[in-house]
N, C-alpha and C. Protein backbone atom coordinates (compact mmCIF):
# COMPACT_ATOMS: atom_id res chain seq x y z
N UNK A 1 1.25 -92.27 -171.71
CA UNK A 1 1.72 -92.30 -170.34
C UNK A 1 0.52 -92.12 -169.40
N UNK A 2 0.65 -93.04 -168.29
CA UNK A 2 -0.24 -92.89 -167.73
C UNK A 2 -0.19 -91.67 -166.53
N UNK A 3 -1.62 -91.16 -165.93
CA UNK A 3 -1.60 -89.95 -165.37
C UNK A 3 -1.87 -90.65 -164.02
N UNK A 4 -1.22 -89.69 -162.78
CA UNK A 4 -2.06 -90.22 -161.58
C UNK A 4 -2.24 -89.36 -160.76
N UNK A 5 -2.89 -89.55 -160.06
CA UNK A 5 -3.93 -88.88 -159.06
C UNK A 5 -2.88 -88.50 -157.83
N UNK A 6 -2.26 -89.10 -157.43
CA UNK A 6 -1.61 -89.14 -155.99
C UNK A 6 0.18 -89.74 -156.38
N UNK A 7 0.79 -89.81 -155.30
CA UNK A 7 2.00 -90.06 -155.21
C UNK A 7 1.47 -91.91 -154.84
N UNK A 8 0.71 -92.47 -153.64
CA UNK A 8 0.59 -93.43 -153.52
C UNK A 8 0.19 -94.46 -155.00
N UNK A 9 -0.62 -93.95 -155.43
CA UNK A 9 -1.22 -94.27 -156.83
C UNK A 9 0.05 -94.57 -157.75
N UNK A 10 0.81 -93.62 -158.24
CA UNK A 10 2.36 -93.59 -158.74
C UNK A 10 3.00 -94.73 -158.64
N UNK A 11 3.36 -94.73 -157.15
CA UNK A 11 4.21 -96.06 -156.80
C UNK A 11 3.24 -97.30 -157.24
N UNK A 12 1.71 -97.09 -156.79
CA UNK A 12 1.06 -98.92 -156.99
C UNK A 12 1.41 -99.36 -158.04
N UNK A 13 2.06 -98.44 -159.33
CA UNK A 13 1.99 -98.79 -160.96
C UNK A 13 3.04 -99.45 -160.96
N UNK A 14 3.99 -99.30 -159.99
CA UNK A 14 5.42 -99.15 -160.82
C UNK A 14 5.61 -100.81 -160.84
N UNK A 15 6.52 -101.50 -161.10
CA UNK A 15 7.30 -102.90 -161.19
C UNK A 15 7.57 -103.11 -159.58
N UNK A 16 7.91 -104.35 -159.12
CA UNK A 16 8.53 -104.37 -157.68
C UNK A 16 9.79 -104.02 -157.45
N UNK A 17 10.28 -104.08 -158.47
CA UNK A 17 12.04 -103.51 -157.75
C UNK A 17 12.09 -102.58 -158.05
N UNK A 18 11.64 -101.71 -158.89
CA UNK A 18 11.24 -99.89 -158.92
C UNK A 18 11.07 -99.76 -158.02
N UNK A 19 9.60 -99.97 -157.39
CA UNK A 19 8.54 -99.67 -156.50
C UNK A 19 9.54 -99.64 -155.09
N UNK A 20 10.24 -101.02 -154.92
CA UNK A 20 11.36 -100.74 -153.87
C UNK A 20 12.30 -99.57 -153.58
N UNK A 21 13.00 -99.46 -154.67
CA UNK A 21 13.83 -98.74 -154.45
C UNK A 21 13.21 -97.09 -154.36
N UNK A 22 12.26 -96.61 -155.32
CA UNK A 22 11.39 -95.37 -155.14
C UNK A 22 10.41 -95.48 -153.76
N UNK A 23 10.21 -96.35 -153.32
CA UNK A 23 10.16 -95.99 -151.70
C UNK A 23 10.90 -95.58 -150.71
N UNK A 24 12.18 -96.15 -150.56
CA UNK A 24 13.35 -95.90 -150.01
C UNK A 24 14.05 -94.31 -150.43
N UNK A 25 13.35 -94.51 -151.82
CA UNK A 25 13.76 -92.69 -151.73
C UNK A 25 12.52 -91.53 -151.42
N UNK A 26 11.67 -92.30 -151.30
CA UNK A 26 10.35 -91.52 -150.74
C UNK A 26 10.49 -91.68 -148.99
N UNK A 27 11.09 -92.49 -148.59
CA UNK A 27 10.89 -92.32 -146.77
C UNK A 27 12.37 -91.37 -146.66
N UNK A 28 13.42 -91.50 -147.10
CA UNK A 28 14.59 -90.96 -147.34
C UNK A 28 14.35 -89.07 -147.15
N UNK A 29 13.62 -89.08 -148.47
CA UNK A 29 13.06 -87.72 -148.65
C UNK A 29 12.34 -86.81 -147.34
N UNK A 30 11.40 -87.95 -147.02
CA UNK A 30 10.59 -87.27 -145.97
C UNK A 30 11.30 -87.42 -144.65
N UNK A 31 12.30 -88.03 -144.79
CA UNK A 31 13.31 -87.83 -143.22
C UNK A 31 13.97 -86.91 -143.73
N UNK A 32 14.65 -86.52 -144.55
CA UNK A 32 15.22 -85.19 -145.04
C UNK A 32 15.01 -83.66 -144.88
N UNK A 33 13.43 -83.83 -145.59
CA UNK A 33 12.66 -82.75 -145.16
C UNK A 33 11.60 -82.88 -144.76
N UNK A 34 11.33 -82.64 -142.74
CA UNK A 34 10.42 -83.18 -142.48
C UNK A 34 9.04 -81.84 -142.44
N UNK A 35 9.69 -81.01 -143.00
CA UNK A 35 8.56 -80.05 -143.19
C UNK A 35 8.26 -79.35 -144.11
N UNK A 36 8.54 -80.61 -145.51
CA UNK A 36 7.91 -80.56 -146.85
C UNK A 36 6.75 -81.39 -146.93
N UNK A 37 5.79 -80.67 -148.17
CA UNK A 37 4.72 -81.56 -148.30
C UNK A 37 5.13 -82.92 -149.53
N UNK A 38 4.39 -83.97 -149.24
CA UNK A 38 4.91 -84.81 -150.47
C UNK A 38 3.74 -84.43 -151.47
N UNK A 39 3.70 -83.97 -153.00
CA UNK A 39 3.21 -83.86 -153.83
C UNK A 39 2.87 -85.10 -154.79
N UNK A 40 2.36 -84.57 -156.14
CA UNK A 40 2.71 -85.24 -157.52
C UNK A 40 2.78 -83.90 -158.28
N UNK A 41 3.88 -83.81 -158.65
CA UNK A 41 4.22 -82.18 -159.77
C UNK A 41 4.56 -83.19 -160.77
N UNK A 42 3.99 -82.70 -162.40
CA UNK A 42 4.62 -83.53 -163.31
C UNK A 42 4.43 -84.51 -163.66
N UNK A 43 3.27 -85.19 -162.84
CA UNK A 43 3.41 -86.47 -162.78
C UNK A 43 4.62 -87.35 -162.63
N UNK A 44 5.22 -86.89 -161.54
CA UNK A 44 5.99 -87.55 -160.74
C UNK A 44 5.83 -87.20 -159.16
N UNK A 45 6.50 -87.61 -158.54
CA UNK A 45 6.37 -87.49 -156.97
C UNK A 45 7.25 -86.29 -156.65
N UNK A 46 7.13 -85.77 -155.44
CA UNK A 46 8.36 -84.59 -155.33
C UNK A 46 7.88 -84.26 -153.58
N UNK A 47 8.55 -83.16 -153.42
CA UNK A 47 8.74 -82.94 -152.13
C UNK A 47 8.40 -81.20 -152.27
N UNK A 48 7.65 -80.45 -151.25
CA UNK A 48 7.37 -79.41 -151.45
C UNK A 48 7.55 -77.96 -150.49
N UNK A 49 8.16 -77.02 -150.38
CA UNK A 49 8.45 -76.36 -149.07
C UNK A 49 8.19 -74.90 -149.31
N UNK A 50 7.76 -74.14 -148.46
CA UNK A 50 7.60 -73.16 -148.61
C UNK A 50 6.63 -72.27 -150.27
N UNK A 51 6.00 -73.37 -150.78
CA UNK A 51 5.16 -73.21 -151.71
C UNK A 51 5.89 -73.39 -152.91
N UNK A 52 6.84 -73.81 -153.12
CA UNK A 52 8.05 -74.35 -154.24
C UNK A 52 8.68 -75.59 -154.09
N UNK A 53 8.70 -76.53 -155.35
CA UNK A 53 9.05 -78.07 -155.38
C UNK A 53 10.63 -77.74 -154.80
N UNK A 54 11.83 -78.76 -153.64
CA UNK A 54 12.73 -78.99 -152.97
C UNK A 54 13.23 -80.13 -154.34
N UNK A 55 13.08 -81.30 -154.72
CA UNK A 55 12.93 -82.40 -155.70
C UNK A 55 12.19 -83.14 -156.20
N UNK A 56 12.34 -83.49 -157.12
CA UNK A 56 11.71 -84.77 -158.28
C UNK A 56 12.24 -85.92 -157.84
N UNK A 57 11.59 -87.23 -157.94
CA UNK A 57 12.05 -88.48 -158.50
C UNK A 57 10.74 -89.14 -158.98
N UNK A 58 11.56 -90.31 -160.21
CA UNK A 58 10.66 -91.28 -160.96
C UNK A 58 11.42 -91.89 -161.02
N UNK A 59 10.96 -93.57 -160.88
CA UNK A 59 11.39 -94.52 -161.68
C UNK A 59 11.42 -94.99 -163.09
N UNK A 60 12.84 -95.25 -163.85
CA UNK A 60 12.24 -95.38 -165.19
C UNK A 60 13.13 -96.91 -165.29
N UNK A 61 12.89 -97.31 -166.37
CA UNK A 61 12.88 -98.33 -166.96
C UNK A 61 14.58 -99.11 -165.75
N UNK A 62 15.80 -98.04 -165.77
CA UNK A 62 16.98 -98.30 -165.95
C UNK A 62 17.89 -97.58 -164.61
N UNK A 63 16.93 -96.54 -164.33
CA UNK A 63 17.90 -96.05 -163.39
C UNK A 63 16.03 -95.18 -162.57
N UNK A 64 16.97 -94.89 -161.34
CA UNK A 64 15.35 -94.17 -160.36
C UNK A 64 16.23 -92.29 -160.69
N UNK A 65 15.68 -91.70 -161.36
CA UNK A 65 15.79 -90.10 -161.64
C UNK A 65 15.63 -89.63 -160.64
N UNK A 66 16.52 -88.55 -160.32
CA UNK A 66 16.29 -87.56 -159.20
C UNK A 66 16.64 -86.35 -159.97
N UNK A 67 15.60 -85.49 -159.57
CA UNK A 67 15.48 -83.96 -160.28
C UNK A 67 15.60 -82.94 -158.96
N UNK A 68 16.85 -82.56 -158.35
CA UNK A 68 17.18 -81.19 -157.63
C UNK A 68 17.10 -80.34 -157.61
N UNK A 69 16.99 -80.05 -159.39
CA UNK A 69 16.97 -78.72 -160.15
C UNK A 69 18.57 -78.42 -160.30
N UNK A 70 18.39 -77.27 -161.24
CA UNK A 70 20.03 -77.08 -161.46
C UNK A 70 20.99 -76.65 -160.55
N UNK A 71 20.79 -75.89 -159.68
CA UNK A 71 22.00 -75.21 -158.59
C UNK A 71 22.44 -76.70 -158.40
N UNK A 72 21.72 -77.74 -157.54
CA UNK A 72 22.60 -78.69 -156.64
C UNK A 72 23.46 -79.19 -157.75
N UNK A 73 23.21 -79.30 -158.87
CA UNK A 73 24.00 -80.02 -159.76
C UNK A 73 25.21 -79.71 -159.98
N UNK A 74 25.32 -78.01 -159.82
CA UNK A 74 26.51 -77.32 -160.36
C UNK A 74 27.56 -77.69 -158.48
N UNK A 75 26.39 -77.39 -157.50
CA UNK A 75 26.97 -77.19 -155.98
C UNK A 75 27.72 -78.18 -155.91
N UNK A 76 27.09 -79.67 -156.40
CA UNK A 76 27.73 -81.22 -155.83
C UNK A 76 28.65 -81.53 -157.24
N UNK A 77 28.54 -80.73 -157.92
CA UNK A 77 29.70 -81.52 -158.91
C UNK A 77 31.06 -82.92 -159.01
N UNK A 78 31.74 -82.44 -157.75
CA UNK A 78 32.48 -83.09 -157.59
C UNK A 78 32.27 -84.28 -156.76
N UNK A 79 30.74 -84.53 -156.12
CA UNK A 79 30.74 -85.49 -155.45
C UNK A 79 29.64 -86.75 -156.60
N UNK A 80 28.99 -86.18 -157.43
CA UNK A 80 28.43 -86.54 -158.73
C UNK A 80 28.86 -87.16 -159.39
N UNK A 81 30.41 -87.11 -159.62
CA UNK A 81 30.85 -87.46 -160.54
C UNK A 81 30.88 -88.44 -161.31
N UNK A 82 30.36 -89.78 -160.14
CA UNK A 82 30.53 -91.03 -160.77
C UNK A 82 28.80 -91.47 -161.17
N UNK A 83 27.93 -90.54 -161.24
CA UNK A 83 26.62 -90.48 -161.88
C UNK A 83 26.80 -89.74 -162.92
N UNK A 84 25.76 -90.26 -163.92
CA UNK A 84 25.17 -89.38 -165.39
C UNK A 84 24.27 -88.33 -164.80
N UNK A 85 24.87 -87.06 -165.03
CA UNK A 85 24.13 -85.85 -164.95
C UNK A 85 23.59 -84.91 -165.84
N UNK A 86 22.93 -84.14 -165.43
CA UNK A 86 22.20 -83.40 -167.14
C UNK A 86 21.88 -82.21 -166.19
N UNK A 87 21.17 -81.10 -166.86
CA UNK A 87 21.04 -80.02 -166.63
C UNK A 87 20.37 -79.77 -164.81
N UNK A 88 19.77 -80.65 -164.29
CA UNK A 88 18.84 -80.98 -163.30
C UNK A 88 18.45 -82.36 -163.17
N UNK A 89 19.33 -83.12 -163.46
CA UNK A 89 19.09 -84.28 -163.23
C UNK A 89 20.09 -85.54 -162.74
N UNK A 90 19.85 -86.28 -161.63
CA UNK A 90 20.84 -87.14 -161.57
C UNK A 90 20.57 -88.94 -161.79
N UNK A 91 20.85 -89.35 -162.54
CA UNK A 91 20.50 -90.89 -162.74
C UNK A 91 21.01 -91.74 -161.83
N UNK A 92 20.43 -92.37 -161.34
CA UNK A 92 20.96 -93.42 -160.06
C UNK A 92 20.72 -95.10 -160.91
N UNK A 93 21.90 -95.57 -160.67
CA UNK A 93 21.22 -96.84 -161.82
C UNK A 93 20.99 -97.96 -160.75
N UNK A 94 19.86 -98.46 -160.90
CA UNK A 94 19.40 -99.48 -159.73
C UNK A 94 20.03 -100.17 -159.21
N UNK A 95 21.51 -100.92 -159.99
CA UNK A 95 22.49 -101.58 -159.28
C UNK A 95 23.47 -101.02 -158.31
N UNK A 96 22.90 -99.82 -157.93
CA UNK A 96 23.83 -98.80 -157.05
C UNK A 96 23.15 -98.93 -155.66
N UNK A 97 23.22 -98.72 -154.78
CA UNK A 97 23.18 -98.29 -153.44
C UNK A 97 22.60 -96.69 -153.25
N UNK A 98 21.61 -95.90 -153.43
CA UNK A 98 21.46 -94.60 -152.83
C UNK A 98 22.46 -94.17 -152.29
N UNK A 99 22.82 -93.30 -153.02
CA UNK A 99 23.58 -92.30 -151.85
C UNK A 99 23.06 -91.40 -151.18
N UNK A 100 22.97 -92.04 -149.91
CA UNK A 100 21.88 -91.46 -148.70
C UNK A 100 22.52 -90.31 -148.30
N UNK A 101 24.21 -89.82 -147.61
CA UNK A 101 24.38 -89.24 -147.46
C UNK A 101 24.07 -87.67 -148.43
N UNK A 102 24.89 -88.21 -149.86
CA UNK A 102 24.98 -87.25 -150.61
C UNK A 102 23.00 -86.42 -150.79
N UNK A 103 22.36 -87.71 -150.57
CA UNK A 103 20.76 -86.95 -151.05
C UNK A 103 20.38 -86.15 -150.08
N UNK A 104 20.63 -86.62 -149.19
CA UNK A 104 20.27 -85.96 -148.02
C UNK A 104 20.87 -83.88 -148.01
N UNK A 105 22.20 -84.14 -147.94
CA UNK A 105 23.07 -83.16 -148.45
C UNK A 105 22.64 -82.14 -149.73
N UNK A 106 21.86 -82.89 -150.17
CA UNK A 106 21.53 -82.08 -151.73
C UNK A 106 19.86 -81.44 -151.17
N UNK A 107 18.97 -82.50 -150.65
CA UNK A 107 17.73 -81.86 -150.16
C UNK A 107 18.16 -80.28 -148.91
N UNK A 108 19.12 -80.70 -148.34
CA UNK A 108 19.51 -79.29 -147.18
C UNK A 108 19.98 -78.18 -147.74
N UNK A 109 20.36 -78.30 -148.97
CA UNK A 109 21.39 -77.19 -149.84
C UNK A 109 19.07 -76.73 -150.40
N UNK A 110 18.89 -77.90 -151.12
CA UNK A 110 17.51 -77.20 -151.82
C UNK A 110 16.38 -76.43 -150.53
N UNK A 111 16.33 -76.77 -149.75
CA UNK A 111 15.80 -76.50 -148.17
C UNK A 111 16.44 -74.91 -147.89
N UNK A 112 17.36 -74.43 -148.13
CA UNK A 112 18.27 -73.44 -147.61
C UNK A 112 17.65 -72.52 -148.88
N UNK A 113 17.64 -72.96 -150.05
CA UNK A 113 17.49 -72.36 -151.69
C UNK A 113 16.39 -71.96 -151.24
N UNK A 114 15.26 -72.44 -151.14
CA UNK A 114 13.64 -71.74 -151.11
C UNK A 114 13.53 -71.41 -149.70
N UNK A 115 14.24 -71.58 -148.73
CA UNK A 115 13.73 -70.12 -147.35
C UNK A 115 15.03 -69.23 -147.89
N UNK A 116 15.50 -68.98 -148.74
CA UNK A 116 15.86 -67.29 -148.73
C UNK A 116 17.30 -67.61 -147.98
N UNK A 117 17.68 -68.34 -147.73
CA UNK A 117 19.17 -68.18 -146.87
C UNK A 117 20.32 -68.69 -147.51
């Protein structure tokens, strides 16, 4: 696997319809939280606040991964439902549409998690 340096670097690798859609969740993100830093944790991209990662995403082969961590997973359960979920993870399969609302919703719940409220 290859390693990278930056989040920009990340995306130059990816395929074009990855690369699309993991942009759209990279401007998404940063309208979300506009006073996170954008990282690379993991070698993946992420979003950063108060000195603790907010989320993950990568593109993989089949679906673009989003990593919330576990609370949002258990919080949004019922709005999840029609995604494959795992311990901290939600699979978005490229033939889907973002769910802008719901991400958005999930970054404000992780935003609230690391300031303490």
């Amino acid at each position: 696997m290859e390693k990278y340096a930056n989040v920009a670097e990340y995306m130059a690798g990816l395929p074009e319809m990855q690369q699309n859609v993991a942009q759209i969740m990279r401007d998404l993100l940063a309208d979300a939280a506009p006073d996170a830093k954008e990282v690379l944790s993991y070698n993946m991209p992420a979003i950063k606040q108060n000195g603790k990662v907010l989320v993950y995403f990568a593109a993989t082969q089949k679906h673009l991964g989003f990593y919330p961590t576990p609370a949002p997973i258990v919080a949004f359960e019922a709005q999840l439902k029609d995604f494959q979920t795992s311990k901290g993870t939600i699979q978005i399969p490229y033939d889907q549409p973002l769910p802008v609302k719901l991400i958005r919703e999930i970054v404000a719940f992780r935003v609230k998690e690391v300031s303490g409220e």
